[in-house]
C-alpha atoms as a PDB file:
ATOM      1  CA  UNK A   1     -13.497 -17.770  -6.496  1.00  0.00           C
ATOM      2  CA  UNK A   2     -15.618 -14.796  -6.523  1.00  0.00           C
ATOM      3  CA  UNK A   3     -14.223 -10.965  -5.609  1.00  0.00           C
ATOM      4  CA  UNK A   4     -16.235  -9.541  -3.694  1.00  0.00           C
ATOM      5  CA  UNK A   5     -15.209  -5.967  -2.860  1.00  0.00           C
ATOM      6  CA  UNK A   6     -16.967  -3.921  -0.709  1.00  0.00           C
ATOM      7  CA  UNK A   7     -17.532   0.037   0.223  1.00  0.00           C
ATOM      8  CA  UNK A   8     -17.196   1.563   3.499  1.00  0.00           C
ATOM      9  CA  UNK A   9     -16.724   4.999   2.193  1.00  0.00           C
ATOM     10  CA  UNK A  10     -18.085   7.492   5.251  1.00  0.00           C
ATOM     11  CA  UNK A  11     -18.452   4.573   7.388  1.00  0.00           C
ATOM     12  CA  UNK A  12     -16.537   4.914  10.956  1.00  0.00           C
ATOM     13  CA  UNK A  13     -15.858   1.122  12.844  1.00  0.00           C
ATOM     14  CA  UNK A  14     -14.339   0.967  15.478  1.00  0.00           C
ATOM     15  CA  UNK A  15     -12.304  -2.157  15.877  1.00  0.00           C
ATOM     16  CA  UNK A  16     -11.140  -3.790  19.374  1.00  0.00           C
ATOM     17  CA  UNK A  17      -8.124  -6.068  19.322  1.00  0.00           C
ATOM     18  CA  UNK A  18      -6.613  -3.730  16.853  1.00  0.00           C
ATOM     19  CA  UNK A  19      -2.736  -5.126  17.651  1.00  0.00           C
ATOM     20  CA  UNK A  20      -3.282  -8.579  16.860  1.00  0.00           C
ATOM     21  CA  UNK A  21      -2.805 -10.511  13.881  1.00  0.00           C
ATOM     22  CA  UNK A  22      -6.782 -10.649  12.822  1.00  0.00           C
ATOM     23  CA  UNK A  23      -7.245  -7.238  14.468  1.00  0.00           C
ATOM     24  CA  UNK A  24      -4.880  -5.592  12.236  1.00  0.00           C
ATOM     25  CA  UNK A  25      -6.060  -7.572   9.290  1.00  0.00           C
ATOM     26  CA  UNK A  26      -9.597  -6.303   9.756  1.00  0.00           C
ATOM     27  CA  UNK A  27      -8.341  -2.608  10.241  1.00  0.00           C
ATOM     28  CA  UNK A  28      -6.186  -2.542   6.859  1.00  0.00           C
ATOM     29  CA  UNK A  29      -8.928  -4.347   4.984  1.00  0.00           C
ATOM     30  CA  UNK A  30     -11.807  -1.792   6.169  1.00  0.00           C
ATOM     31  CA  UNK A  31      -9.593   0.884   5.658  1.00  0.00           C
ATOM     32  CA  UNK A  32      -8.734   0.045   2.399  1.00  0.00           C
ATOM     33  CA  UNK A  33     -12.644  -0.280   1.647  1.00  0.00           C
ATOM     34  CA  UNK A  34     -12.746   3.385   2.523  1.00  0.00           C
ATOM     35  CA  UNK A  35     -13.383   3.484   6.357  1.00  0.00           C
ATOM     36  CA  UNK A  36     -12.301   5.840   8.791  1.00  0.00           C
ATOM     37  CA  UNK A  37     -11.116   3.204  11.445  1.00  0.00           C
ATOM     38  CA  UNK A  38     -10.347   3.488  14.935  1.00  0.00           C
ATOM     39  CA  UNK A  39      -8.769   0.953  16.721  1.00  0.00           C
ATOM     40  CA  UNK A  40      -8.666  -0.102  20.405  1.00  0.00           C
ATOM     41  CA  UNK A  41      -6.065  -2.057  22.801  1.00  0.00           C
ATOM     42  CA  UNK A  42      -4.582  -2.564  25.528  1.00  0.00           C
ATOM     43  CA  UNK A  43      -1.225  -3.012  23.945  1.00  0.00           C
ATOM     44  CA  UNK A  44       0.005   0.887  23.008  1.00  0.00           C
ATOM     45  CA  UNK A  45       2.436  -0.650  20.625  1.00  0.00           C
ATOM     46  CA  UNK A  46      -0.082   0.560  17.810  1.00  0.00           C
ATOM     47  CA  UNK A  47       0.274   0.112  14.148  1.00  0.00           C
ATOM     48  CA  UNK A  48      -0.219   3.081  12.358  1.00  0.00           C
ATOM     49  CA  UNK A  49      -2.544   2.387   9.199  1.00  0.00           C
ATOM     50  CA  UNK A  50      -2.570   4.653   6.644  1.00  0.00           C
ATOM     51  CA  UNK A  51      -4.332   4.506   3.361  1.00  0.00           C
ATOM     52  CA  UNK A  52      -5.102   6.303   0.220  1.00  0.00           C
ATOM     53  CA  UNK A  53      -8.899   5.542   0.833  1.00  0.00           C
ATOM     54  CA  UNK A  54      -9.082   6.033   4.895  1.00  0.00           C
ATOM     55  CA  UNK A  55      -7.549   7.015   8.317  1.00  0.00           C
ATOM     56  CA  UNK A  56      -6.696   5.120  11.054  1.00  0.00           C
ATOM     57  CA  UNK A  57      -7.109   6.717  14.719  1.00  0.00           C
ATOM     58  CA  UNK A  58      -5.480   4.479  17.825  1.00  0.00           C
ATOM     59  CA  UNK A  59      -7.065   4.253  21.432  1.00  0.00           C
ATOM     60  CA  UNK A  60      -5.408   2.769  24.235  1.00  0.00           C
ATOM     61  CA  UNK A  61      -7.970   0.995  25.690  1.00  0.00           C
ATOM     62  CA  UNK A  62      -8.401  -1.611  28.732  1.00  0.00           C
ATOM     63  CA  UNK A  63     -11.871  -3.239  27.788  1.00  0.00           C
ATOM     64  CA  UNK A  64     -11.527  -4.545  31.814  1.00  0.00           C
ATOM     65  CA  UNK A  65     -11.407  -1.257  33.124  1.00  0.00           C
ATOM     66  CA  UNK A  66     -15.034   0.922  33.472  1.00  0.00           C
ATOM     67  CA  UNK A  67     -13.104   4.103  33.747  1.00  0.00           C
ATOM     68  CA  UNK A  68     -11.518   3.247  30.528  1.00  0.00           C
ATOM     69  CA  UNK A  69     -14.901   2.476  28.569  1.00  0.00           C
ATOM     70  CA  UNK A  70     -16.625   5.581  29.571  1.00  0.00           C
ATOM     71  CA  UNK A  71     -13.297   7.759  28.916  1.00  0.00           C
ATOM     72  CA  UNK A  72     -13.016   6.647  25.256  1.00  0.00           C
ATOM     73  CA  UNK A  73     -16.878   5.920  24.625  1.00  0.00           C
ATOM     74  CA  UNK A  74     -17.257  10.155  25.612  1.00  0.00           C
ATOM     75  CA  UNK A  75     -14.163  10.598  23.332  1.00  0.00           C
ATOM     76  CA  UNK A  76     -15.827   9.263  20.202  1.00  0.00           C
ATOM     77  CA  UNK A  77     -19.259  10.416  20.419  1.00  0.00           C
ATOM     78  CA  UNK A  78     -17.751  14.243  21.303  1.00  0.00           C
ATOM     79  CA  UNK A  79     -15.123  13.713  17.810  1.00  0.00           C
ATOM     80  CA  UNK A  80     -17.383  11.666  15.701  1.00  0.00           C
ATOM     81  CA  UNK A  81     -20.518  11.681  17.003  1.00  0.00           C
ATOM     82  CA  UNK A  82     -21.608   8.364  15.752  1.00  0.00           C
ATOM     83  CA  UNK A  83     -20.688   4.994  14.980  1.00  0.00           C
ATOM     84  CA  UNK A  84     -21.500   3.294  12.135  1.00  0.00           C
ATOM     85  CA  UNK A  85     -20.208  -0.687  13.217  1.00  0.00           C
ATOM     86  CA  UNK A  86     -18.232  -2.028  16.514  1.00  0.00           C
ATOM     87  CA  UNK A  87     -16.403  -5.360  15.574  1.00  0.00           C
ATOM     88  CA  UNK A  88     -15.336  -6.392  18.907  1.00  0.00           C
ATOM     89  CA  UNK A  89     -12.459  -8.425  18.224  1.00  0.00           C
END
């Protein structure tokens, strides 16, 4: 089987579902590629990632509620002001 690694050095994804069981694996494995990973959910029981290579930033989110949306979408484009991939989870 082949090993693919791969580099998401200065790459921020943002990563809904971020409590779950595939949600969380997708968050440690992008941060340990290097990204800077933020992670959204309704469930505020958040998992605190923390790498060598990355960060890991937590949003309660409600993906059902507008107000909610708008709140965190104006969040991340005033902090980061972009957004490199969305893996909606």
């Amino acid at each position: 089987m082949n090993n693919v690694k791969f580099d998401f050095s200065d790459k921020i994804i943002l990563v809904t579902g971020c409590n779950g069981h595939i949600g969380s694996a997708l968050c440690q494995q992008l941060l340990d590629a290097g990204a800077l990973v933020i992670g959204m959910d309704i469930n505020s029981d958040a998992r605190q990632f923390k790498t060598k290579l990355g960060s890991f930033e937590f949003l309660e989110v409600d993906l059902e509620n507008n107000a909610d949306i708008v709140k965190s979408c104006q969040y991340l484009a005033t902090k980061y002001h972009r957004l490199d991939v969305l893996i909606n989870n």
